[in-house]
C-alpha atoms as a PDB file:
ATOM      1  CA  UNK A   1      93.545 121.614 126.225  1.00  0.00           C
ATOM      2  CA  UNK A   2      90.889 123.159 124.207  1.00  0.00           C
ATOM      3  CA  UNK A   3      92.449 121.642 120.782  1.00  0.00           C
ATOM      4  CA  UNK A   4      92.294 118.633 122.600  1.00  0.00           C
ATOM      5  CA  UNK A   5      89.110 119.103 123.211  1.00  0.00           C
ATOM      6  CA  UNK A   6      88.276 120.102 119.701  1.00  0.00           C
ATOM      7  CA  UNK A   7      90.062 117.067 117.741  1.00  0.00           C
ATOM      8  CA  UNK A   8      87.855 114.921 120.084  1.00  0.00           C
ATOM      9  CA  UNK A   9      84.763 116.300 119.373  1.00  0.00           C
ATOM     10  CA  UNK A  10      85.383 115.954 115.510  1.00  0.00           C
ATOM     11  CA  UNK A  11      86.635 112.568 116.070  1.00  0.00           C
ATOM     12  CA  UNK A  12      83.575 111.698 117.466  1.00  0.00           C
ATOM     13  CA  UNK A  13      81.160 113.653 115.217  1.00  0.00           C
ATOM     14  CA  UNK A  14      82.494 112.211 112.014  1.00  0.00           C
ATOM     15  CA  UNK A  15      83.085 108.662 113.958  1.00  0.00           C
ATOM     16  CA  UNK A  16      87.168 108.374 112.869  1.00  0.00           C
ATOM     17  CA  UNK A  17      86.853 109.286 109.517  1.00  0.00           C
ATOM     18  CA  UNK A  18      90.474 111.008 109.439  1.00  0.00           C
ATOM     19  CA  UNK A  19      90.010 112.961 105.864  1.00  0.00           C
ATOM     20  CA  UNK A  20      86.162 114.446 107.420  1.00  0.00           C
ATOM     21  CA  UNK A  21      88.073 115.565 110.275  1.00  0.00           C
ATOM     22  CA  UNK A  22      90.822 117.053 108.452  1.00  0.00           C
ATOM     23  CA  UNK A  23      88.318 118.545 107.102  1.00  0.00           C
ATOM     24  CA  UNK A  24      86.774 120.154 109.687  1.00  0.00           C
ATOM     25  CA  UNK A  25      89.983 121.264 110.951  1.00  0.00           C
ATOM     26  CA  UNK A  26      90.851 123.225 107.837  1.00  0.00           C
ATOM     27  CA  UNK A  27      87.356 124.862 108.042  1.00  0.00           C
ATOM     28  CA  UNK A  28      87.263 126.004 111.760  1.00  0.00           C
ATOM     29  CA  UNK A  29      84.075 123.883 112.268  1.00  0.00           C
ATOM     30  CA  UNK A  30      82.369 125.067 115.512  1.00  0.00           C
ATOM     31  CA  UNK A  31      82.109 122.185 117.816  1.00  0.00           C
ATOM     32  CA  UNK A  32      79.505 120.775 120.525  1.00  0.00           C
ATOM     33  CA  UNK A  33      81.212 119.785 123.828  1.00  0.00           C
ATOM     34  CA  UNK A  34      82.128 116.127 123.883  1.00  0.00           C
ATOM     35  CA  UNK A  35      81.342 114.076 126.888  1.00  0.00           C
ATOM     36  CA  UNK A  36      83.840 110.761 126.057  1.00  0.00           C
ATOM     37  CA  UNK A  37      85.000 109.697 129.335  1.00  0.00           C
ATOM     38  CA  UNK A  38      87.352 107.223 126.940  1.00  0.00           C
ATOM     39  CA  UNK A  39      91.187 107.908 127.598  1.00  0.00           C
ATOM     40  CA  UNK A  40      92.892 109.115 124.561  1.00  0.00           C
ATOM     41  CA  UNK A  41      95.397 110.498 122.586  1.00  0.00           C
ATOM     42  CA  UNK A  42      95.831 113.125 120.137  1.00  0.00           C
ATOM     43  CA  UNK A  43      98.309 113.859 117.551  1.00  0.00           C
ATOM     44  CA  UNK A  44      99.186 117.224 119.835  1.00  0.00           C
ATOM     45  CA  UNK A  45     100.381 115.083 122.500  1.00  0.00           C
ATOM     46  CA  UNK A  46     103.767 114.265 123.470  1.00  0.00           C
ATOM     47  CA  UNK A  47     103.128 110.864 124.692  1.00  0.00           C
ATOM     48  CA  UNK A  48     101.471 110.295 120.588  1.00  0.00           C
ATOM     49  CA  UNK A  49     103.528 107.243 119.248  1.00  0.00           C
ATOM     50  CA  UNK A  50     105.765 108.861 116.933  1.00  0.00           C
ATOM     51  CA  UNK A  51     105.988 106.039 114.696  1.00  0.00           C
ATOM     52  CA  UNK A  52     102.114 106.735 113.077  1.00  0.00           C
ATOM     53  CA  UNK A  53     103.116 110.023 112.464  1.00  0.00           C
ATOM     54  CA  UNK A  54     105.099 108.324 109.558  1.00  0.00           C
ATOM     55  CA  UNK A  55     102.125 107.484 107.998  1.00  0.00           C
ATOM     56  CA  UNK A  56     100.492 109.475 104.852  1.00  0.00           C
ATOM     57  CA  UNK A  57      97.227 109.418 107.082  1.00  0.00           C
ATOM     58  CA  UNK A  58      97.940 109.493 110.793  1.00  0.00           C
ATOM     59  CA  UNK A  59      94.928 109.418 113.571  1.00  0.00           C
ATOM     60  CA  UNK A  60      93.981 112.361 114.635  1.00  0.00           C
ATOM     61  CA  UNK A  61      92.871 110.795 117.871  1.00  0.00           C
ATOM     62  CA  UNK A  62      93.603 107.670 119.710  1.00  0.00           C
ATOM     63  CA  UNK A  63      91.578 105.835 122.152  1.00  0.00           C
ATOM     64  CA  UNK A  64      93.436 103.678 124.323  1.00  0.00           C
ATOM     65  CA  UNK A  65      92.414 101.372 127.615  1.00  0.00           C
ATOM     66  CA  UNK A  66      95.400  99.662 129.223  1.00  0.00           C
ATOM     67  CA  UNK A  67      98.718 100.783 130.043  1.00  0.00           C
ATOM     68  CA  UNK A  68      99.847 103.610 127.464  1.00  0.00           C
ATOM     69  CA  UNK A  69     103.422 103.911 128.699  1.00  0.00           C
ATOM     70  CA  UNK A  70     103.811 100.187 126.132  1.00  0.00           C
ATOM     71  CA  UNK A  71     103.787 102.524 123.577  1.00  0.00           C
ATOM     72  CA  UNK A  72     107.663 103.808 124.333  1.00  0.00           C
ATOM     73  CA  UNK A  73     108.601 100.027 124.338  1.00  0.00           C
ATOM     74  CA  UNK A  74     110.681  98.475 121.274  1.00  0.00           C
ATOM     75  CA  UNK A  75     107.629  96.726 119.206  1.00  0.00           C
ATOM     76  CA  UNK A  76     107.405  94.123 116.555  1.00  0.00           C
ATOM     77  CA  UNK A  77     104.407  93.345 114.854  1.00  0.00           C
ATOM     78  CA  UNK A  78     103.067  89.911 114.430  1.00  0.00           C
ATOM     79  CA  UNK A  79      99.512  88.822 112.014  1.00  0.00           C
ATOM     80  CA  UNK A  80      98.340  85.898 109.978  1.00  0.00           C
ATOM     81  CA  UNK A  81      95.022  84.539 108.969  1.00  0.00           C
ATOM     82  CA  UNK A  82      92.100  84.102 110.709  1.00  0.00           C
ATOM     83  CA  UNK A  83      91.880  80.575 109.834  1.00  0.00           C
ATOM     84  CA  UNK A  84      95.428  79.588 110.421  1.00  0.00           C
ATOM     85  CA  UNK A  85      97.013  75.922 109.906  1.00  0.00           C
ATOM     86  CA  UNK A  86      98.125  73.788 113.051  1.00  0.00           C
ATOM     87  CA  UNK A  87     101.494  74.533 111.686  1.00  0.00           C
ATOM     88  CA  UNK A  88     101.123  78.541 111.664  1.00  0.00           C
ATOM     89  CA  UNK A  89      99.513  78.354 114.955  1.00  0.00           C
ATOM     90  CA  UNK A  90     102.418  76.232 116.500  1.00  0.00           C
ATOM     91  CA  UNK A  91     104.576  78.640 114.823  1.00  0.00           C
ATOM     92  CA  UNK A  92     103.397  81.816 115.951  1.00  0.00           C
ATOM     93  CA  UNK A  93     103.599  80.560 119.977  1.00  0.00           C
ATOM     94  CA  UNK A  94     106.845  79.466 119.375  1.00  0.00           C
ATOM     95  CA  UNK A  95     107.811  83.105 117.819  1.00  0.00           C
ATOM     96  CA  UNK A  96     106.093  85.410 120.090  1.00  0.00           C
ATOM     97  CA  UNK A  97     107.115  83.144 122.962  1.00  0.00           C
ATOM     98  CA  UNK A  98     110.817  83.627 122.452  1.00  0.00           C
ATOM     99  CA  UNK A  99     110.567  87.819 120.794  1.00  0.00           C
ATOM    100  CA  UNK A 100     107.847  88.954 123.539  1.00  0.00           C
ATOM    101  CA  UNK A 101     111.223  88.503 125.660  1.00  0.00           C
ATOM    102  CA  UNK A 102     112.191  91.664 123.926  1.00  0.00           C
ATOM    103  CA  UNK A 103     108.983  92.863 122.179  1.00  0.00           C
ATOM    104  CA  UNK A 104     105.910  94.706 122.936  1.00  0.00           C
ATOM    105  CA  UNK A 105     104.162  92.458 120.702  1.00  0.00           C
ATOM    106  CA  UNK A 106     101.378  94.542 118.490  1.00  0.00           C
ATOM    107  CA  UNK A 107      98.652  92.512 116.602  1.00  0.00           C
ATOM    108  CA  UNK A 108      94.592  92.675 115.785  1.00  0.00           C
ATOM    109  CA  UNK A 109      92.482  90.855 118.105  1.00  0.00           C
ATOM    110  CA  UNK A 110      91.059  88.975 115.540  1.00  0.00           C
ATOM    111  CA  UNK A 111      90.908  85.165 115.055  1.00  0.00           C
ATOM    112  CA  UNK A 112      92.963  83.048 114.542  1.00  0.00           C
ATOM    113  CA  UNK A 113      97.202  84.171 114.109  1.00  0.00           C
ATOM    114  CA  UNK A 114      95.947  87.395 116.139  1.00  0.00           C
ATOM    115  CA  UNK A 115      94.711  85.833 118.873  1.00  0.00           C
ATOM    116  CA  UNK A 116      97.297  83.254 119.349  1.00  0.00           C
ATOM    117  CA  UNK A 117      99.837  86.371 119.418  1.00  0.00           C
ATOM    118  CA  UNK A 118      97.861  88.492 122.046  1.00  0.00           C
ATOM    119  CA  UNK A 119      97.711  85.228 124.365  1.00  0.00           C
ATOM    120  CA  UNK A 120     101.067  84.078 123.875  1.00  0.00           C
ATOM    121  CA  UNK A 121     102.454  87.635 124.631  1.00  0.00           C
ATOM    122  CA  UNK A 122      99.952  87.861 127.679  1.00  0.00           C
ATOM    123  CA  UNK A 123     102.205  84.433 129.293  1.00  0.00           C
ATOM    124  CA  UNK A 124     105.720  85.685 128.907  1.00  0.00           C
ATOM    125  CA  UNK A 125     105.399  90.013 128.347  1.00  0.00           C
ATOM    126  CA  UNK A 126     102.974  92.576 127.170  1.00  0.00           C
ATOM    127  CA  UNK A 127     100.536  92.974 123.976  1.00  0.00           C
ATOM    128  CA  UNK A 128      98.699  96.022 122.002  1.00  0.00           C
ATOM    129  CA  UNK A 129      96.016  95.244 120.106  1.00  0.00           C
ATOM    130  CA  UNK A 130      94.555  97.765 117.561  1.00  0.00           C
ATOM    131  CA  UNK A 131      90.701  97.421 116.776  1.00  0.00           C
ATOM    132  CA  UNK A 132      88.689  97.990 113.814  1.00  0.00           C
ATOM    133  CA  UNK A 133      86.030  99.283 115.709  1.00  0.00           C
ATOM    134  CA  UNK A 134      85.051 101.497 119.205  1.00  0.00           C
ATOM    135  CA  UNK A 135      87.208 100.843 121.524  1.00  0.00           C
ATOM    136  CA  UNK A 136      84.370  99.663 123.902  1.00  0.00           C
ATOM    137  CA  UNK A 137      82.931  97.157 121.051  1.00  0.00           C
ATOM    138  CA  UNK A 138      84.695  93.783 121.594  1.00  0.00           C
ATOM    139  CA  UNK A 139      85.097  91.894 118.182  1.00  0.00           C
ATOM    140  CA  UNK A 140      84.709  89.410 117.914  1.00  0.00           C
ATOM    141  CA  UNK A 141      82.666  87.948 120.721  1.00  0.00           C
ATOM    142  CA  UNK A 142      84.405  85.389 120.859  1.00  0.00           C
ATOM    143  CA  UNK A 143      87.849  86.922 121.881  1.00  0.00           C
ATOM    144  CA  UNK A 144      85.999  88.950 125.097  1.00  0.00           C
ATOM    145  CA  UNK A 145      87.798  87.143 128.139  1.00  0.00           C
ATOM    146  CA  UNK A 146      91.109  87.982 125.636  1.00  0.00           C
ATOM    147  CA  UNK A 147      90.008  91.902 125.559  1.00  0.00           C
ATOM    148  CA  UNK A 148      89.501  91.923 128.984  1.00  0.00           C
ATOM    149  CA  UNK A 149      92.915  90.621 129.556  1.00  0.00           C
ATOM    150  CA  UNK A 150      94.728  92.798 127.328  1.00  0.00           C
ATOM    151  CA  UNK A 151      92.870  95.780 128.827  1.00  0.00           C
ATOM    152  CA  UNK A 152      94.088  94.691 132.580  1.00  0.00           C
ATOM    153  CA  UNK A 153      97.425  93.531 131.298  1.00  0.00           C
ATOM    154  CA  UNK A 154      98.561  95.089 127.675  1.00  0.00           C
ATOM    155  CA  UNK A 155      97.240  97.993 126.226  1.00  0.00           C
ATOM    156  CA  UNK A 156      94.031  98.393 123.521  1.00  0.00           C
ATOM    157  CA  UNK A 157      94.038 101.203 120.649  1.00  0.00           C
ATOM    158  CA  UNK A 158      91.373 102.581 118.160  1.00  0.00           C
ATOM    159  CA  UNK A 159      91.013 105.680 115.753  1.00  0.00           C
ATOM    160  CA  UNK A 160      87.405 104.909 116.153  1.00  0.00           C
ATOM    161  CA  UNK A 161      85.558 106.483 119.276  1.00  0.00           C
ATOM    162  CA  UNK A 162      83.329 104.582 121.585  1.00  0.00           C
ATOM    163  CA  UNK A 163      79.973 102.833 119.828  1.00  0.00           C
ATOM    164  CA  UNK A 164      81.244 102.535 115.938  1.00  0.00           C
ATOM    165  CA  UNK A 165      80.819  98.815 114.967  1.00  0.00           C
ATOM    166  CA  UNK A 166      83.056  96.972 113.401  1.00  0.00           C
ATOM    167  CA  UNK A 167      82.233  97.717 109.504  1.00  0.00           C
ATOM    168  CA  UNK A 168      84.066  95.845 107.043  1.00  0.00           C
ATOM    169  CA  UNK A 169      85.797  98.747 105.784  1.00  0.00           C
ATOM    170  CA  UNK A 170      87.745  99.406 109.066  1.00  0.00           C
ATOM    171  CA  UNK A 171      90.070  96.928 109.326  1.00  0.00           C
ATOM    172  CA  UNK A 172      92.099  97.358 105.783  1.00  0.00           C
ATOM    173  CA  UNK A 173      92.537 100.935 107.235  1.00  0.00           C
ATOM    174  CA  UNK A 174      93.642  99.633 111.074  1.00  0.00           C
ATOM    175  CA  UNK A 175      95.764  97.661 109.373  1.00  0.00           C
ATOM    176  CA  UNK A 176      97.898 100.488 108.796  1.00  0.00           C
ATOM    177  CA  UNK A 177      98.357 100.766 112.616  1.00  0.00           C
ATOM    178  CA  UNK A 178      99.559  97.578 112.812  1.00  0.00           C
ATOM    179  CA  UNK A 179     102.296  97.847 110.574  1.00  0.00           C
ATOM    180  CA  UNK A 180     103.770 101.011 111.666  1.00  0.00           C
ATOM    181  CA  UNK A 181     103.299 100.246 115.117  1.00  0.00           C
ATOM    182  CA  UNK A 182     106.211  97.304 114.673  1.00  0.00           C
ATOM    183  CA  UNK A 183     109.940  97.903 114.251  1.00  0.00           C
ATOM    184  CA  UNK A 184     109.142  94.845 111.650  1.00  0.00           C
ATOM    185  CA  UNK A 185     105.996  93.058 110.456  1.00  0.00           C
ATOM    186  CA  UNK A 186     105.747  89.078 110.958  1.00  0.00           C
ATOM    187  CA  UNK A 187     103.570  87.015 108.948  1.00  0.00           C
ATOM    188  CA  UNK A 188     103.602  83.487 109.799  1.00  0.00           C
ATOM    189  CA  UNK A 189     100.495  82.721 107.687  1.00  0.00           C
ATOM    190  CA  UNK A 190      98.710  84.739 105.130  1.00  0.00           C
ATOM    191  CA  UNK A 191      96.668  83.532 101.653  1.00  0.00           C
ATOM    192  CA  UNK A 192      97.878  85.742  98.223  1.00  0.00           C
ATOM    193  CA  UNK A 193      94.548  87.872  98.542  1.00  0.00           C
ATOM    194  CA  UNK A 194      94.136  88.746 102.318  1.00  0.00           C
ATOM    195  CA  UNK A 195      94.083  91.622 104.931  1.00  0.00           C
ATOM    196  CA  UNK A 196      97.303  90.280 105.763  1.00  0.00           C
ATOM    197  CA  UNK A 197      99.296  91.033 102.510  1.00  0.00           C
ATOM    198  CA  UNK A 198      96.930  94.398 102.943  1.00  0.00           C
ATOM    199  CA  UNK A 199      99.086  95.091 106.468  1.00  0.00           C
ATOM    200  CA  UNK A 200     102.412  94.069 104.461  1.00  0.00           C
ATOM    201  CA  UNK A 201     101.814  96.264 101.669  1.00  0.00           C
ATOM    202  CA  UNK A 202     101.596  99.331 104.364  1.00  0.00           C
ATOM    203  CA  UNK A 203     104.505  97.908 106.179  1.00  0.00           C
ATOM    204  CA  UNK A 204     106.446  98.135 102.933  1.00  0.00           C
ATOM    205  CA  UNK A 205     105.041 101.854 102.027  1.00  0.00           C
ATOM    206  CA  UNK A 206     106.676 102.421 105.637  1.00  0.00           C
ATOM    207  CA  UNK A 207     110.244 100.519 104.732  1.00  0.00           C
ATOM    208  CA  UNK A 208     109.779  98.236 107.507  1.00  0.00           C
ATOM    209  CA  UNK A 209     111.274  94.878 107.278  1.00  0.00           C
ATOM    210  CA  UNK A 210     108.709  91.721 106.530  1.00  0.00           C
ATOM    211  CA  UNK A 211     109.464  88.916 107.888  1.00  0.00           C
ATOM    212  CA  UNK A 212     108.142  85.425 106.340  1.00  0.00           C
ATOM    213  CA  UNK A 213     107.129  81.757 107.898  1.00  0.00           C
ATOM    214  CA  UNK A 214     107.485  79.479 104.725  1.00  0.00           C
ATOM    215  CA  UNK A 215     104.717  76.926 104.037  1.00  0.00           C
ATOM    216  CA  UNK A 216     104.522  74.080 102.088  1.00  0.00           C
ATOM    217  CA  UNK A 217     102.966  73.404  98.714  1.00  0.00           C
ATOM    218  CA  UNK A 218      99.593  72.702  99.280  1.00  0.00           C
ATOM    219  CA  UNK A 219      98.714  75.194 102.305  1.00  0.00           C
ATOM    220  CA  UNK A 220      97.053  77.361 100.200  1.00  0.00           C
ATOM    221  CA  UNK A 221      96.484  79.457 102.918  1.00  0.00           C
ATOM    222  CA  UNK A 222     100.053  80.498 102.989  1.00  0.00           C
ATOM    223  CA  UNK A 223     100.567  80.705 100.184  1.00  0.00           C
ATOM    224  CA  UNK A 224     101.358  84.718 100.673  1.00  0.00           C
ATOM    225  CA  UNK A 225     104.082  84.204 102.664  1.00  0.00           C
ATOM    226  CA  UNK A 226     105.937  81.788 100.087  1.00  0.00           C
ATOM    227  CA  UNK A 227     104.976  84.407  97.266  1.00  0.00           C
ATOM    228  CA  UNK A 228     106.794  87.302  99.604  1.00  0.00           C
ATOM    229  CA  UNK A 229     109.385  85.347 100.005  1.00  0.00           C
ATOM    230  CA  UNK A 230     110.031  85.144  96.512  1.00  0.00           C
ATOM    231  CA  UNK A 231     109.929  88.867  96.655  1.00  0.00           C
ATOM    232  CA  UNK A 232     112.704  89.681  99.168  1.00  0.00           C
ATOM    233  CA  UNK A 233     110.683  89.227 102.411  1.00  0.00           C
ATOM    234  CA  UNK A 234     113.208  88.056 105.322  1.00  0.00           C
ATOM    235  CA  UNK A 235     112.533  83.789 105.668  1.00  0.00           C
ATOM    236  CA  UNK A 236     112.436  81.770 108.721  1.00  0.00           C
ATOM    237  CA  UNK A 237     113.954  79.030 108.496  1.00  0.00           C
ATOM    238  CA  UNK A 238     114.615  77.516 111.907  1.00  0.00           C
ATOM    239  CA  UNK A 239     113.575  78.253 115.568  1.00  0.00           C
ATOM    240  CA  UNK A 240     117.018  80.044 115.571  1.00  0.00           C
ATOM    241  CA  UNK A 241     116.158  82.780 113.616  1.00  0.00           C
ATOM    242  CA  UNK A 242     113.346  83.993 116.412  1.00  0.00           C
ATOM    243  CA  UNK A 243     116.072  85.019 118.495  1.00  0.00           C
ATOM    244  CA  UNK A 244     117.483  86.971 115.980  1.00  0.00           C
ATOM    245  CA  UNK A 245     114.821  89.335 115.634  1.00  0.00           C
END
């Protein structure tokens, strides 16, 4: 209990910063009680999802509101752009509608593909989302009746303890979440320079499988996913194939 105790108070002093709180591990840094009354998990735990311990960089400590037992489900991993096509959007309900039959489905909260994963998951099963900020700072505003939803229904994680704001910086990093949360990562809309090839690039690092929505031509938007197709990424080529995940 007291290590418990002691990754939380680091966590919260140096505000999720994992290499400051490694750190202060290494050093013995005296600590200051904590008084989080956030749920949470730490890496000491036996209920800590196995899956980020794969990563070069794991979180120390994981807030979480919802229902944590989701985190022993089979999970697949679904992004895209914030400003997603008609086409992705269709897309992505259509996907999520028929895996969330057999998925946890994990995702960002942000706009756009993220959202229209969350609330597609929300109608037919369950949803994580992982946050680039506190877990009590909802962003963006917009998406607040959807937090409040996944909270009562789905499950919401952060490395980042209660008050940080969501700084640019974060997300790239939660992105990492995202991608070994997910047996496989599905992009169903992406541009060539995103923070969705950013998530791919960690799901790669992690040998998970990526799994591509084609676009056409002149969607430059998705342009991503046709590129990592061309790479080897896993196509989609028909409603079909959803079941098959």
């Amino acid at each position: 209990m007291q290590e418990r105790e002691t990754l939380l108070a680091y966590s919260i002093k140096y505000q999720g910063h994992q290499e400051w709180i490694t750190q202060a591990i290494l050093r013995h840094e005296p600590i200051r009680p904590s008084h989080c009354r956030e749920l949470y998990l730490t890496r000491l735990d036996p209920d800590f999802p196995p899956e980020l311990l794969n990563l070069k960089n794991p979180p120390w400590v994981l807030f979480y509101r919802g229902d944590i037992s989701l985190l022993k489900h089979r999970k697949l991993s679904v992004v895209g752009s914030r400003k997603a096509s008609a086409y992705s959007i269709h897309m992505t309900r259509e996907l999520v509608k028929e895996t969330s039959k057999r998925y946890v489905i994990v995702s960002g909260l942000a706009k756009g593909i993220d959202a229209i994963a969350h609330e597609t998951a929300l109608e037919a099963g369950k949803t994580i989302a992982v946050l680039g900020c506190g877990i009590d700072r909802i962003y963006p505003k917009e998406n607040a009746d959807l937090y409040q939803r996944i909270q009562d229904k789905g499950l919401i994680l952060s490395e980042y303890p209660p008050g940080i704001p969501p700084l640019k910086q974060h997300f790239p990093f939660r992105n990492r979440l995202i991608a070994a949360l997910g047996s496989s990562l599905v992009v169903t809309h992406g541009g060539l320079k995103s923070g969705t090839m950013i998530t791919v690039n960690h799901a790669l690092a992690l040998g998970k499988d990526v799994i591509c929505l084609p676009h056409p031509l002149d969607d430059i938007g998705g342009q991503g996913c046709n590129e990592l197709i061309s790479q080897g990424a896993q196509i989609l080529t028909c409603i079909e194939d959803f079941a098959q995940l």
